[in-house]
Every structure is written in C-alpha cells, then in structure tokens.
N, C-alpha and C. Protein backbone atom coordinates (compact mmCIF):
# COMPACT_ATOMS: atom_id res chain seq x y z
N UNK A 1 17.66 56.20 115.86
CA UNK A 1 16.88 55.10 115.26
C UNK A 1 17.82 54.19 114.47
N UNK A 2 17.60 53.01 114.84
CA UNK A 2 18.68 52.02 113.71
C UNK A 2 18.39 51.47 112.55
N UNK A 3 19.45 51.82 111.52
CA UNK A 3 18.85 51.34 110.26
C UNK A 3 19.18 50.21 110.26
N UNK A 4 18.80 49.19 109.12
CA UNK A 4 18.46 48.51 108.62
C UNK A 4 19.93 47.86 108.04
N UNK A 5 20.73 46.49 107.65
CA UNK A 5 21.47 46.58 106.94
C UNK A 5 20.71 45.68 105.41
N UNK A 6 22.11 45.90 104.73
CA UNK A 6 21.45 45.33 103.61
C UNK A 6 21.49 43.62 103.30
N UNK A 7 22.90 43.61 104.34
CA UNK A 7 23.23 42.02 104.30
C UNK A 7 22.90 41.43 105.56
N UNK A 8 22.36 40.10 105.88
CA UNK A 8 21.67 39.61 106.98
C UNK A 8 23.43 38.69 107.41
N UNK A 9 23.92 39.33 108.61
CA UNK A 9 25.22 38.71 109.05
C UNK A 9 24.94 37.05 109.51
N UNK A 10 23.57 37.04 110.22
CA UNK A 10 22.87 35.75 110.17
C UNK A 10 22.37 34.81 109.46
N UNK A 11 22.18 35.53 108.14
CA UNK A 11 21.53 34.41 107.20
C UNK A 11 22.59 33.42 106.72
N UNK A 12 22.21 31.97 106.99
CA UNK A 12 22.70 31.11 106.66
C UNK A 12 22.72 30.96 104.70
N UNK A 13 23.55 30.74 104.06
CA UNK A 13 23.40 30.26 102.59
C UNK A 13 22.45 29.59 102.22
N UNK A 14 21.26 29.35 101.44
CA UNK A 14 20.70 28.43 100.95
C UNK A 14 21.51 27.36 100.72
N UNK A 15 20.95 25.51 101.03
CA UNK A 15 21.31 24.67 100.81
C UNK A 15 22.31 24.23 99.71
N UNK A 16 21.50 25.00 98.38
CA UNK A 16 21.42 24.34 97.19
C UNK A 16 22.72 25.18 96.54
N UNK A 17 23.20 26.27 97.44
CA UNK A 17 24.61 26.38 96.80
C UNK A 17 25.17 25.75 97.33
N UNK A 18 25.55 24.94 98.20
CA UNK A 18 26.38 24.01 98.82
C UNK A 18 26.70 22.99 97.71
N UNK A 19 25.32 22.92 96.68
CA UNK A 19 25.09 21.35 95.66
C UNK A 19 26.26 21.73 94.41
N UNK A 20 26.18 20.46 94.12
CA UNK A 20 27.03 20.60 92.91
C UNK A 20 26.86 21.08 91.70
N UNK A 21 25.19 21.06 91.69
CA UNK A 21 24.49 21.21 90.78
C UNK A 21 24.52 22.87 90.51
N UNK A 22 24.57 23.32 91.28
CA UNK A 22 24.14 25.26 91.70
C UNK A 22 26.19 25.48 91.35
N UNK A 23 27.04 25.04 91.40
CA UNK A 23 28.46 24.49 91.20
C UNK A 23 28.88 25.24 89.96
N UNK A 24 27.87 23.66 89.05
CA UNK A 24 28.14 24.09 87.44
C UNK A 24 27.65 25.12 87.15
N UNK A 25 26.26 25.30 87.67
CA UNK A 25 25.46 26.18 86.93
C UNK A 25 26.25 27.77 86.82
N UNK A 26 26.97 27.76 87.93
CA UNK A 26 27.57 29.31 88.06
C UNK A 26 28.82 29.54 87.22
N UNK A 27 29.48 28.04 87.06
CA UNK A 27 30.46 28.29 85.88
C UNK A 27 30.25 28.06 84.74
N UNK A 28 28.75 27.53 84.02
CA UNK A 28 28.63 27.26 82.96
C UNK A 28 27.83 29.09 82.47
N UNK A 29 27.79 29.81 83.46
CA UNK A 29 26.92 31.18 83.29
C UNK A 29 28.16 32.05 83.37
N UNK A 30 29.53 32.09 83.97
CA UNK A 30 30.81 32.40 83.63
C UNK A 30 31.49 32.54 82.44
N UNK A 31 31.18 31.05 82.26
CA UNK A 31 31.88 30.73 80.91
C UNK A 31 31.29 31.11 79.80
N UNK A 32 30.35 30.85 79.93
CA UNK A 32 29.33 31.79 78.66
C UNK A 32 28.81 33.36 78.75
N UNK A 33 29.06 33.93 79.68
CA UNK A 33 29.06 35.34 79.67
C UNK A 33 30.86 36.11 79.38
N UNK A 34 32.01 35.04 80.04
CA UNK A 34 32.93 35.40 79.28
C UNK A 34 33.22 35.47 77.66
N UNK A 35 32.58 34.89 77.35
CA UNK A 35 32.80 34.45 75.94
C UNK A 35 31.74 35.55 75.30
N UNK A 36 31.19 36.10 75.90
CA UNK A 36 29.55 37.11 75.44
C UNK A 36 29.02 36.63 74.45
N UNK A 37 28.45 35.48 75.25
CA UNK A 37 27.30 34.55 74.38
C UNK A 37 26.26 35.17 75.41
N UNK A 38 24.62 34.78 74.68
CA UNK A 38 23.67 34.84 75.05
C UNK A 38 22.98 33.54 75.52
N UNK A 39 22.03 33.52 76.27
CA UNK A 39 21.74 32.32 76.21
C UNK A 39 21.26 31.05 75.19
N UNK A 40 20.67 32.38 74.70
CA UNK A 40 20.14 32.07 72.83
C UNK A 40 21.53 31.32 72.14
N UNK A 41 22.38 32.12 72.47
CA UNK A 41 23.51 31.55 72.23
C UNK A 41 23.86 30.15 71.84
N UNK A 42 24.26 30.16 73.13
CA UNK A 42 24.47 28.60 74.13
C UNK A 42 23.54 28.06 73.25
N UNK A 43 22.17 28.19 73.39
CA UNK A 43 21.33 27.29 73.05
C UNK A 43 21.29 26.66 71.67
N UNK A 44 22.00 27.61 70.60
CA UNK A 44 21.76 26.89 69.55
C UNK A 44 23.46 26.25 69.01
N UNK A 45 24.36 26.51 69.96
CA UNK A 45 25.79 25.86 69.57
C UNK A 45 25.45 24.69 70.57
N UNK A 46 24.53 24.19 71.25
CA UNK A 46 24.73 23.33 71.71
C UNK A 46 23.72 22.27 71.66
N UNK A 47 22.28 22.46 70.84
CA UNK A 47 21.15 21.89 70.63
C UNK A 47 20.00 21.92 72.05
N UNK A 48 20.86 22.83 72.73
CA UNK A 48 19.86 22.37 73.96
C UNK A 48 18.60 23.96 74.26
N UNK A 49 17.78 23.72 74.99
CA UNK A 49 16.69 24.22 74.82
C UNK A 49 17.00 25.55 76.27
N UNK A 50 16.48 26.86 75.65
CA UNK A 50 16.91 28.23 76.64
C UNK A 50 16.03 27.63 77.64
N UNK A 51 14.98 26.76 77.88
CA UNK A 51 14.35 26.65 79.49
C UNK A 51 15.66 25.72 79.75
N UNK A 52 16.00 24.40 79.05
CA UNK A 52 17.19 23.90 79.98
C UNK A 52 18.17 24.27 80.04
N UNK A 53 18.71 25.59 79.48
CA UNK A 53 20.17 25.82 79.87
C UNK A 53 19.79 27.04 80.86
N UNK A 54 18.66 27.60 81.06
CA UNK A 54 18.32 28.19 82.45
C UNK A 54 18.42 27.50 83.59
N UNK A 55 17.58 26.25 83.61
CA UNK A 55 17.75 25.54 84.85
C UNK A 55 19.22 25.03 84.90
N UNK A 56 19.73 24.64 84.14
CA UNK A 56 20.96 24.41 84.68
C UNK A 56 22.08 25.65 85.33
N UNK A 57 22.09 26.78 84.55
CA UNK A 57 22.55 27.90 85.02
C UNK A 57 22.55 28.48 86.55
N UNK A 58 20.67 27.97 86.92
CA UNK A 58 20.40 28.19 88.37
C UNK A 58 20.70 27.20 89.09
N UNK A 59 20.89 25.98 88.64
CA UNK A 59 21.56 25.09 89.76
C UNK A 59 20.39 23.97 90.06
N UNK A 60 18.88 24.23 89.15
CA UNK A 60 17.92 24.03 89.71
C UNK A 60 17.66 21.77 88.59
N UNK A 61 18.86 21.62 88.40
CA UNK A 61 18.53 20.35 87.06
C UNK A 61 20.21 19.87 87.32
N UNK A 62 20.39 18.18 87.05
CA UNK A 62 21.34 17.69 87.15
C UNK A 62 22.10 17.96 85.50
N UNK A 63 23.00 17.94 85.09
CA UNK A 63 23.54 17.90 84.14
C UNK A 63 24.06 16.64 84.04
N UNK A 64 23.60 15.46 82.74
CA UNK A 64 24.27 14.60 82.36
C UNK A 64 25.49 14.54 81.97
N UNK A 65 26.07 13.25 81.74
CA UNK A 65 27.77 13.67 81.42
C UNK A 65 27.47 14.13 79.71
N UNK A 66 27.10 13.65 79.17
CA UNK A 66 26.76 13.78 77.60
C UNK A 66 26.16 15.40 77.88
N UNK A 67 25.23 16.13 78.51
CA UNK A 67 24.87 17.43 78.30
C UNK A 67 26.23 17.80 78.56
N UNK A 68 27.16 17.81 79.61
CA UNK A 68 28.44 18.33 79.97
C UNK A 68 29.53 18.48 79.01
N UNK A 69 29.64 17.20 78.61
CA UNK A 69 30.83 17.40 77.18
C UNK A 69 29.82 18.22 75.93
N UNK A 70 28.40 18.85 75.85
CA UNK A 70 27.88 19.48 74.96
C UNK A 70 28.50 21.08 75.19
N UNK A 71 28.23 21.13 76.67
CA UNK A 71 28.66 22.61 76.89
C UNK A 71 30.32 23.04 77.06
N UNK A 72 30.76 21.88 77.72
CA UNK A 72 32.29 21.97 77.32
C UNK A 72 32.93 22.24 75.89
N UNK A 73 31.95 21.80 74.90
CA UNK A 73 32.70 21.77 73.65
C UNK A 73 32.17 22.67 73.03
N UNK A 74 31.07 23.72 73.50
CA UNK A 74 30.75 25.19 72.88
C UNK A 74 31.48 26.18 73.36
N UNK A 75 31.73 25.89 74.77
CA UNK A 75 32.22 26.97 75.66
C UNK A 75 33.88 26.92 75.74
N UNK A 76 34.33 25.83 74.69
CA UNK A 76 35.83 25.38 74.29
C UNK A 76 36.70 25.66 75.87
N UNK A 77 35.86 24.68 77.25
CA UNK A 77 36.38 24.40 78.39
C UNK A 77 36.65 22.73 78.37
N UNK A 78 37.47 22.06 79.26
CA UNK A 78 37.50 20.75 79.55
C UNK A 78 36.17 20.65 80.62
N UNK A 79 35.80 19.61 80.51
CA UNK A 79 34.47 19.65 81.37
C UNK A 79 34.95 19.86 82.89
N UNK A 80 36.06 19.43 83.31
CA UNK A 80 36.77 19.79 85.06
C UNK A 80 36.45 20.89 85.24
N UNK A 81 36.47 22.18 83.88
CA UNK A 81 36.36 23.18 84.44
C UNK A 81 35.31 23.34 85.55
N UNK A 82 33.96 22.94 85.07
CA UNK A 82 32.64 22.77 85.69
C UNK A 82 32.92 23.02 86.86
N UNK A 83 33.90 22.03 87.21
CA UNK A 83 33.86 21.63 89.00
C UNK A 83 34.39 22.13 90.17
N UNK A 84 35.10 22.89 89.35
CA UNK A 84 36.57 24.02 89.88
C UNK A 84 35.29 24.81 91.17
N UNK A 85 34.72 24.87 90.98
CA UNK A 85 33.92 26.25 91.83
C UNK A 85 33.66 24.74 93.55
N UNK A 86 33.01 23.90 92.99
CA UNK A 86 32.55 22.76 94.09
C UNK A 86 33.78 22.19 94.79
N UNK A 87 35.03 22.27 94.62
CA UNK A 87 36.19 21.51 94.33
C UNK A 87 36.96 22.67 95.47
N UNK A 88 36.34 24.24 95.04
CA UNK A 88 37.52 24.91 96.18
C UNK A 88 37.44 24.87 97.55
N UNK A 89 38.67 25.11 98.04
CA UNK A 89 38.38 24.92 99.50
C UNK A 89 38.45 26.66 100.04
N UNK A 90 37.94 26.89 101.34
CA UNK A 90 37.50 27.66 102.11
C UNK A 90 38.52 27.92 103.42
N UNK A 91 39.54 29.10 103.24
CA UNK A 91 40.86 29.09 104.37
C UNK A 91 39.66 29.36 105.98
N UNK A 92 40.88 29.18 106.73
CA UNK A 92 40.34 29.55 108.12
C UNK A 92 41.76 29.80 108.43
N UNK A 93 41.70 30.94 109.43
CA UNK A 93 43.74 30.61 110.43
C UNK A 93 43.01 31.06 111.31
N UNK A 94 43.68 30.36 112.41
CA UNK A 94 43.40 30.13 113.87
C UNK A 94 44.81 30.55 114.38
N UNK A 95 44.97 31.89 115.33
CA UNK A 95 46.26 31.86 115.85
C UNK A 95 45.94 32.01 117.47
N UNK A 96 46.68 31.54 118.08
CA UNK A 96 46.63 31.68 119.27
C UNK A 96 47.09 32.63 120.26
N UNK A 97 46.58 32.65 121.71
CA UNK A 97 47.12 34.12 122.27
C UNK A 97 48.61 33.83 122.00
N UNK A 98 49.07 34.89 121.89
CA UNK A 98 50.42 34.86 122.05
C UNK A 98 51.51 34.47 120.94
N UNK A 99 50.65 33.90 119.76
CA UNK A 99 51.21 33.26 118.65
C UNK A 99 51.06 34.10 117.34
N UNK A 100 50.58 35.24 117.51
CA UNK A 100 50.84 36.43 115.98
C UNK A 100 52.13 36.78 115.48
N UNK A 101 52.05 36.46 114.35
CA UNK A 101 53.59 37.19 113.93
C UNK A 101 53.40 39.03 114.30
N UNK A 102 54.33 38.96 114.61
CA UNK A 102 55.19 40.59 114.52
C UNK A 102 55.72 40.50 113.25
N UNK A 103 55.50 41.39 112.93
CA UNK A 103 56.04 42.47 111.45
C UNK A 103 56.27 43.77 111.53
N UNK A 104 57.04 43.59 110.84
CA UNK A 104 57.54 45.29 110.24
C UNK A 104 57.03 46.01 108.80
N UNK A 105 55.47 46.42 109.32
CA UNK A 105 54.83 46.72 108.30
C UNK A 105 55.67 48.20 107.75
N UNK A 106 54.93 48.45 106.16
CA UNK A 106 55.84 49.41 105.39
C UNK A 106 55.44 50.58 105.95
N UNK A 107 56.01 51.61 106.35
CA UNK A 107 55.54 52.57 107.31
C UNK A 107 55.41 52.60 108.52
N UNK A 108 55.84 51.15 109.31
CA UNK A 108 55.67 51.14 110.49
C UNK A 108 56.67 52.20 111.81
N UNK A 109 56.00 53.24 112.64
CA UNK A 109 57.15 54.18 113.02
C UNK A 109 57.41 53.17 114.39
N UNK A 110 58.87 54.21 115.06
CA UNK A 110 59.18 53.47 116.27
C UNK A 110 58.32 53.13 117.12
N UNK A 111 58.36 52.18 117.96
CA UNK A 111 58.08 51.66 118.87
C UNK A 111 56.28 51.24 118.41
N UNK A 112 55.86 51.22 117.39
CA UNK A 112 54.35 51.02 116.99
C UNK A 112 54.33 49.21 116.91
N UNK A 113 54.25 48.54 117.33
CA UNK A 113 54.72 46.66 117.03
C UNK A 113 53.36 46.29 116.86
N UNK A 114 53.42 45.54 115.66
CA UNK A 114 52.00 45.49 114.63
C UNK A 114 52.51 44.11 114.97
N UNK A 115 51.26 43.32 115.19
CA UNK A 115 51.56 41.50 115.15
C UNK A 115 49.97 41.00 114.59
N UNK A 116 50.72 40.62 113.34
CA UNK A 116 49.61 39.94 112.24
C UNK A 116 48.53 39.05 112.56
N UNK A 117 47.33 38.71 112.83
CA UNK A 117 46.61 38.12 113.51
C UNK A 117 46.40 37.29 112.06
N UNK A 118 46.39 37.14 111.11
CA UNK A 118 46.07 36.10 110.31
C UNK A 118 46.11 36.86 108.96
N UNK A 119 46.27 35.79 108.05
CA UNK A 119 45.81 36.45 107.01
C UNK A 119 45.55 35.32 105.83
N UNK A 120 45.01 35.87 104.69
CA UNK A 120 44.43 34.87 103.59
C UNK A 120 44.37 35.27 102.41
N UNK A 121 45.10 35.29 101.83
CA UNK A 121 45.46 35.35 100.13
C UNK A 121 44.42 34.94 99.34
N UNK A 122 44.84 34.79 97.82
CA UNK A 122 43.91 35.04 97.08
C UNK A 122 42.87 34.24 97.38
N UNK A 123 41.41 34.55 97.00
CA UNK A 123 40.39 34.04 97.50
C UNK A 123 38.83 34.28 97.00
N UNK A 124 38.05 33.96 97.00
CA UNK A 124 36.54 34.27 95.56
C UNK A 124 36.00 35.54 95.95
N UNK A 125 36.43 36.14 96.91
CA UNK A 125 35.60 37.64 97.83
C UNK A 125 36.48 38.85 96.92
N UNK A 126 37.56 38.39 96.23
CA UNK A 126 38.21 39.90 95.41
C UNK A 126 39.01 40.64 96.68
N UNK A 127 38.99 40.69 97.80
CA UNK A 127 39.19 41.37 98.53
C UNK A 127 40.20 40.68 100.02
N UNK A 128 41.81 41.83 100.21
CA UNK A 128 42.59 41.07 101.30
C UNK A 128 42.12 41.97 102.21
N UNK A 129 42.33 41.00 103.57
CA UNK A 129 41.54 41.37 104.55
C UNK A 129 42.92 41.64 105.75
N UNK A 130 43.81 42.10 106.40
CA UNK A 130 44.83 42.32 107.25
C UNK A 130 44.63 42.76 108.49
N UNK A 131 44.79 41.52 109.65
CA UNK A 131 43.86 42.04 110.91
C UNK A 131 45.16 42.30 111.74
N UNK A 132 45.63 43.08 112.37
CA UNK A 132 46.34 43.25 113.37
C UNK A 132 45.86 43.89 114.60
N UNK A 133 47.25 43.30 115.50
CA UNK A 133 47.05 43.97 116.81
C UNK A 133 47.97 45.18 117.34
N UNK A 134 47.87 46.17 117.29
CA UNK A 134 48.75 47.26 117.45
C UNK A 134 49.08 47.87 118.76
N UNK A 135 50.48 47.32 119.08
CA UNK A 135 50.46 47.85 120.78
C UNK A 135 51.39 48.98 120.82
N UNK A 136 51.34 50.11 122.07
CA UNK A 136 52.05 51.32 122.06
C UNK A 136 52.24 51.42 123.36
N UNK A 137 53.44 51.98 123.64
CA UNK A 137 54.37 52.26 124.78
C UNK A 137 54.48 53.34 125.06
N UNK A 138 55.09 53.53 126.45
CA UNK A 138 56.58 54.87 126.39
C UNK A 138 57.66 55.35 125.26
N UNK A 139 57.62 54.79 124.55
CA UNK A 139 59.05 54.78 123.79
C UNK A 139 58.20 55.05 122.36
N UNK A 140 56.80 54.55 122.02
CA UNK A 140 56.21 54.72 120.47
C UNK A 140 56.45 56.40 120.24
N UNK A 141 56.13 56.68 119.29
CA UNK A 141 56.14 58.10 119.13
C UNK A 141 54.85 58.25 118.05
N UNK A 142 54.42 59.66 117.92
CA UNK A 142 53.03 60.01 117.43
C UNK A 142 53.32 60.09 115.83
N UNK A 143 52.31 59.85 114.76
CA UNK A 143 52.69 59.68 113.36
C UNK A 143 51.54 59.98 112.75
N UNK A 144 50.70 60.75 112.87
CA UNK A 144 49.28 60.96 112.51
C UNK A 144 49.41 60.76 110.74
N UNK A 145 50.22 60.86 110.51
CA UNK A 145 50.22 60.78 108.81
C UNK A 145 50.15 59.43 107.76
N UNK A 146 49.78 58.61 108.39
CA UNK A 146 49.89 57.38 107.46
C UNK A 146 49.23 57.50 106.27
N UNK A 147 48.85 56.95 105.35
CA UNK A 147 48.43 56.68 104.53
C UNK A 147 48.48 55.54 103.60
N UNK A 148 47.65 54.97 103.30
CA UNK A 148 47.51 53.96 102.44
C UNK A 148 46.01 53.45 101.78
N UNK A 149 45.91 52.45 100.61
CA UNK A 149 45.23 52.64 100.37
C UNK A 149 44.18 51.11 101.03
N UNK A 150 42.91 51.51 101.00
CA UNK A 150 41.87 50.30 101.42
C UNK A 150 40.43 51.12 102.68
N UNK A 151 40.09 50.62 103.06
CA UNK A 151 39.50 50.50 103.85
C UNK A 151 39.97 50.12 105.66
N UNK A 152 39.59 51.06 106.84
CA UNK A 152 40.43 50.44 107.78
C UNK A 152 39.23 50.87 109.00
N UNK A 153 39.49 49.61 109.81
CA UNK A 153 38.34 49.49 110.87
C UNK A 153 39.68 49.10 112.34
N UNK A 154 39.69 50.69 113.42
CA UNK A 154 40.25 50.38 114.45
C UNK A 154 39.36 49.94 115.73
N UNK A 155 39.74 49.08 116.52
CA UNK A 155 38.59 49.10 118.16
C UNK A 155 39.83 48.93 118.77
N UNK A 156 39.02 49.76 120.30
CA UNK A 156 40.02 50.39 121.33
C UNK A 156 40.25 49.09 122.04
N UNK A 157 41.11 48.41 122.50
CA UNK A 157 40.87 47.59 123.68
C UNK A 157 41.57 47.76 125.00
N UNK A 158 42.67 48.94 125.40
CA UNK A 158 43.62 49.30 126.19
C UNK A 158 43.69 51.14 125.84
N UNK A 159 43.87 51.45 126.88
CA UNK A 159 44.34 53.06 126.93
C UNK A 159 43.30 54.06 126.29
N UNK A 160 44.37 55.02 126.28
CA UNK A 160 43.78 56.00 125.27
C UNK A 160 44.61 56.85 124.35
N UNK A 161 43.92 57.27 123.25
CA UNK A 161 44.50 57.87 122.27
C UNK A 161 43.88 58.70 121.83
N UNK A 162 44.41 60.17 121.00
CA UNK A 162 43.91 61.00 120.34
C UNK A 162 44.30 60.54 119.33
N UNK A 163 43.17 60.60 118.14
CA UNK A 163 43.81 59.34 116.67
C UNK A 163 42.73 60.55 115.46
N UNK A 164 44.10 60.88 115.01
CA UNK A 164 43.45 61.93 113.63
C UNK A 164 43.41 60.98 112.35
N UNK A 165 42.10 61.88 111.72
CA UNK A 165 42.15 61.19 110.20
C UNK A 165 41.50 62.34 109.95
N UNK A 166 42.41 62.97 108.81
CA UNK A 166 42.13 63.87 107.97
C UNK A 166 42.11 65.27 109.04
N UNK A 167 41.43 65.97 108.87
CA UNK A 167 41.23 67.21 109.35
C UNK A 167 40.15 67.21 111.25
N UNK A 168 40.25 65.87 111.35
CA UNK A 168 39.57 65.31 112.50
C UNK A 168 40.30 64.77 113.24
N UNK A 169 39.68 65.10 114.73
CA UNK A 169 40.87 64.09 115.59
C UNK A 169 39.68 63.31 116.86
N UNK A 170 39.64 62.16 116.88
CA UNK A 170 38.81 61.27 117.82
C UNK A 170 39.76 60.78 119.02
N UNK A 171 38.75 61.27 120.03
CA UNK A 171 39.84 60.66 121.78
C UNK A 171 38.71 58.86 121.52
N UNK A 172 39.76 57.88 121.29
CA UNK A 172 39.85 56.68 121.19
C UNK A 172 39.53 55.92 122.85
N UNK A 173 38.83 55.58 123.62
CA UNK A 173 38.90 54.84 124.86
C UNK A 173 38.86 53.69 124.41
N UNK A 174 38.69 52.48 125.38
CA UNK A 174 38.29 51.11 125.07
C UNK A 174 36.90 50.69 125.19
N UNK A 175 36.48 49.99 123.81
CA UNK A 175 35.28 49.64 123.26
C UNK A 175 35.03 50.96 122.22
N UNK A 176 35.81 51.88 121.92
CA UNK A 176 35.77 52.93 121.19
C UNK A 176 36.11 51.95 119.52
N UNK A 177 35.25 52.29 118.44
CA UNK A 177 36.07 52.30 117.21
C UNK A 177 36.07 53.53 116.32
N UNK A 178 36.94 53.08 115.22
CA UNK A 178 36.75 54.56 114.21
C UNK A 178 36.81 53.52 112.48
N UNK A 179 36.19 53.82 111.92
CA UNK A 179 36.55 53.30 110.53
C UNK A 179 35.97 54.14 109.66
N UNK A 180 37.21 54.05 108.86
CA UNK A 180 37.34 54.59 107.93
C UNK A 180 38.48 54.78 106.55
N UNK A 181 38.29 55.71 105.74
CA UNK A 181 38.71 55.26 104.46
C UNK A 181 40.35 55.64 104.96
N UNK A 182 41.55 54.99 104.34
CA UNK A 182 42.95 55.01 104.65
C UNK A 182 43.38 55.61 103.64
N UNK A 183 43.02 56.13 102.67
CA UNK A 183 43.91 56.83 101.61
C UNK A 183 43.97 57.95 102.21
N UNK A 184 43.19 58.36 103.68
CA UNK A 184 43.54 60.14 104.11
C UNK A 184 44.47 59.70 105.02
N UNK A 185 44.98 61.02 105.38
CA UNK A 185 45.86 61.15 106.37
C UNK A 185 45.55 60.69 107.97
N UNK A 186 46.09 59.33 108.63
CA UNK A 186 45.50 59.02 109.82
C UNK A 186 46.48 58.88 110.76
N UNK A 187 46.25 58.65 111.63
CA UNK A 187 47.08 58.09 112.95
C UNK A 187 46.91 58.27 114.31
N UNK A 188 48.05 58.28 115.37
CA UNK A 188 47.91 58.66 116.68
C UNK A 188 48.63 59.53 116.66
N UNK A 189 48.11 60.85 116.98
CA UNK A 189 48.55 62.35 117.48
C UNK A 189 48.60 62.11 118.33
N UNK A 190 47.86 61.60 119.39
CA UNK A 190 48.54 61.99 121.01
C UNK A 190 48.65 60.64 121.59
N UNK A 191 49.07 60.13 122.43
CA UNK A 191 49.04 58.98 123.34
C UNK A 191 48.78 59.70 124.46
N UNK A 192 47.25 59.86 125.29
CA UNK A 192 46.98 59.79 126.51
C UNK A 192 47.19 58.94 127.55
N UNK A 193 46.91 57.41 127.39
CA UNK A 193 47.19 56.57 128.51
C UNK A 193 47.70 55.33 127.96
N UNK A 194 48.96 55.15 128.86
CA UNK A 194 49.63 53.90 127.91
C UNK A 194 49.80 52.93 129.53
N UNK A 195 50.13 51.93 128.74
CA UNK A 195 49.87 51.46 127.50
C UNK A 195 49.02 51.25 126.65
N UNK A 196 48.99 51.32 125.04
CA UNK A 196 47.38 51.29 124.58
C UNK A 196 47.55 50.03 123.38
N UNK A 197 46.25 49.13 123.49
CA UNK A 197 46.78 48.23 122.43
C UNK A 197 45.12 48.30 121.74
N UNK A 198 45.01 48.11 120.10
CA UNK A 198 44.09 48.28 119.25
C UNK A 198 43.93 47.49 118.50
N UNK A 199 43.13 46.94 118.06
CA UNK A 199 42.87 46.02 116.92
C UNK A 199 42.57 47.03 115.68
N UNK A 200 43.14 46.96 114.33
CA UNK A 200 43.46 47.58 112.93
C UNK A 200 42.86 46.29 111.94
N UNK A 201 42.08 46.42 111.40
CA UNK A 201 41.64 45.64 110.32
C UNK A 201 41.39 46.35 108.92
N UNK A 202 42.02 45.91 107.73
CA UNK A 202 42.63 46.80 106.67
C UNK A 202 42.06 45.77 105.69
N UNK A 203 41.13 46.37 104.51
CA UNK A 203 40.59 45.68 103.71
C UNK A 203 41.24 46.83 102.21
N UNK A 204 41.64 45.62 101.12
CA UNK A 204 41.45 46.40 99.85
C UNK A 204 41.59 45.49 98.90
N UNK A 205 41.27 45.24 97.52
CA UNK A 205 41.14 44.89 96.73
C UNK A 205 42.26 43.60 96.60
N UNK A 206 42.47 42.83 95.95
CA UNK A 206 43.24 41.66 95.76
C UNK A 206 44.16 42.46 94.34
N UNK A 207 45.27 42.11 94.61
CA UNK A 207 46.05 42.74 93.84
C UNK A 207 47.00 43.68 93.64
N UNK A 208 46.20 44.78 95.10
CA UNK A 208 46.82 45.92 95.69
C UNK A 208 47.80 45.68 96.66
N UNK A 209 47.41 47.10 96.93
CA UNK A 209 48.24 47.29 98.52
C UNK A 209 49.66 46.98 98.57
C-alpha cells in the first residue's frame, strides 16, 4: 500500500511568495525574532499596531517607505536589508553529456572515476547537494568501506553490483536504487557485470563534509 508523502513534489509555491511584499515580511519576522523581540515588542519600539505588524510579517499589506525606516530603526537594520530575501537569485547548472568534471574525490579507490554532475554552494535550503556519476571497470577494485558523513541516494543505470552498507549487502541491477545514511560503512563488494555506471547523490548540511 503507498503512503502518503508529506511534501507535494507538484505543488507549485503560492503566488504571493514570489511578491515583495511576503519578501519583507519574512525578514522583518527574522530580524525581530533574532533580536528576541516579541511582536508586542516591535509594536511598541515602533508605534505601530500588533494587527499591522502581523500583516506585514505575512506578506499580506504593502509597507510604506516611512513604516520601513520605522522598522529599520528598531530592528537597528538599513532598510536594504528588507530586500535581500526578493533580491536573491536562484542557481541552476546545466552540464552536458559528456561535459562533467572528473574528480578525485577524498577516498576515491582505483579505477572508481567519479565525474561531478553539478554542484551549488551556499544557498537558503542549509543543505549541499553532490550529484555524481560513478563508472567501474576491469581494473576498479572492491572498497565496501567508505564512509562519510550526509545522506546518499545510489540508482543503477549499467551492470551489476553487490553494494554493502553496514552489515547488509544489496545485488544492485539497473533501475535498482539504495539510499541511505553514509556515516556507515558502504560500498561495492563485488562487481558482477561490468561495466557498471551509477548515479551517487550525497546530501549534508552546509558547512560540512
């Protein structure tokens, strides 16, 4: 029976975060929860009323320039700050067949040739995302022991493999995946049919790794 998820991969964003208005509101609710003000707070360093510094918070009321330099000068921000959130931009990398860097990731054993499918630095999600393509030969050799830390999502697309993690070992075909946590012990114990090439996608915190 299939469950349910919690996040709709389809749901489009509501409009109104796109607005500028929904913009401020999220950094003027930043800025005043950094500071551990209340709204009560806000409201009386700045003369303005807890229904309007709600609606503005939700995005749901324009902020004048005069309300703006009110909250700038409680929340001891330049009013630009406001805008910083409407203002960022949103990466994309596009690489083409044949155009991934190869790297020599830390731990990488012989003959394993990892080629970076993209990647994207710091960014509002908290979280780096590292997609590679992992191809194996005659010549790779077996390393079941990796370890590191994050989150890691493999799919089969070539060959086969016996691929341990932890005290488990999964025969890998194509359209096969396995994910799971990388701080245990993982890898390819056996190479059944080569050549075998896999897609590795490695998520962990911004900061790490």
């Amino acid at each position: 029976m299939a469950s349910s998820l919690k996040q709709d991969p389809h749901k489009l964003r509501e409009a109104k975060e796109k607005h500028l208005e929904t913009a401020i509101g999220r950094a003027v609710r930043e800025f005043r929860k950094g500071r551990n003000m209340t709204v009560a707070d806000l409201a009386k360093a700045t003369g303005l009323s807890v229904g309007m510094l709600s609606k503005i918070e939700n995005g749901v009321t324009s902020s004048s320039l005069t309300t703006l330099q009110v909250l700038s000068a409680a929340l001891s921000v330049p009013i630009t700050a406001f805008f910083r959130r409407f203002e960022e931009s949103r990466e994309a990398v596009h690489v083409k067949a044949g155009e991934a860097l190869e790297i020599e990731r830390e731990g990488t054993r012989a003959g394993h040739q990892y080629n970076l499918l993209g990647h994207i630095g710091g960014n509002n999600s908290g979280v780096v995302v590292e997609p590679y393509l992992i191809s194996l030969n005659e010549e790779s050799d077996v390393f079941p022991t990796f370890q590191h830390e994050g989150i890691e999502l493999l799919y089969m697309l070539e060959g086969e493999v016996l691929y341990r993690h932890g005290d488990e070992t999964f025969h890998l075909k194509p359209g096969d995946s396995l994910f799971f946590d990388a701080d245990a012990p993982h890898g390819p114990e056996e190479l059944i049919q080569l050549p075998a090439r896999y897609l590795s996608v490695i998520s962990y915190p911004q900061g790490n790794g």
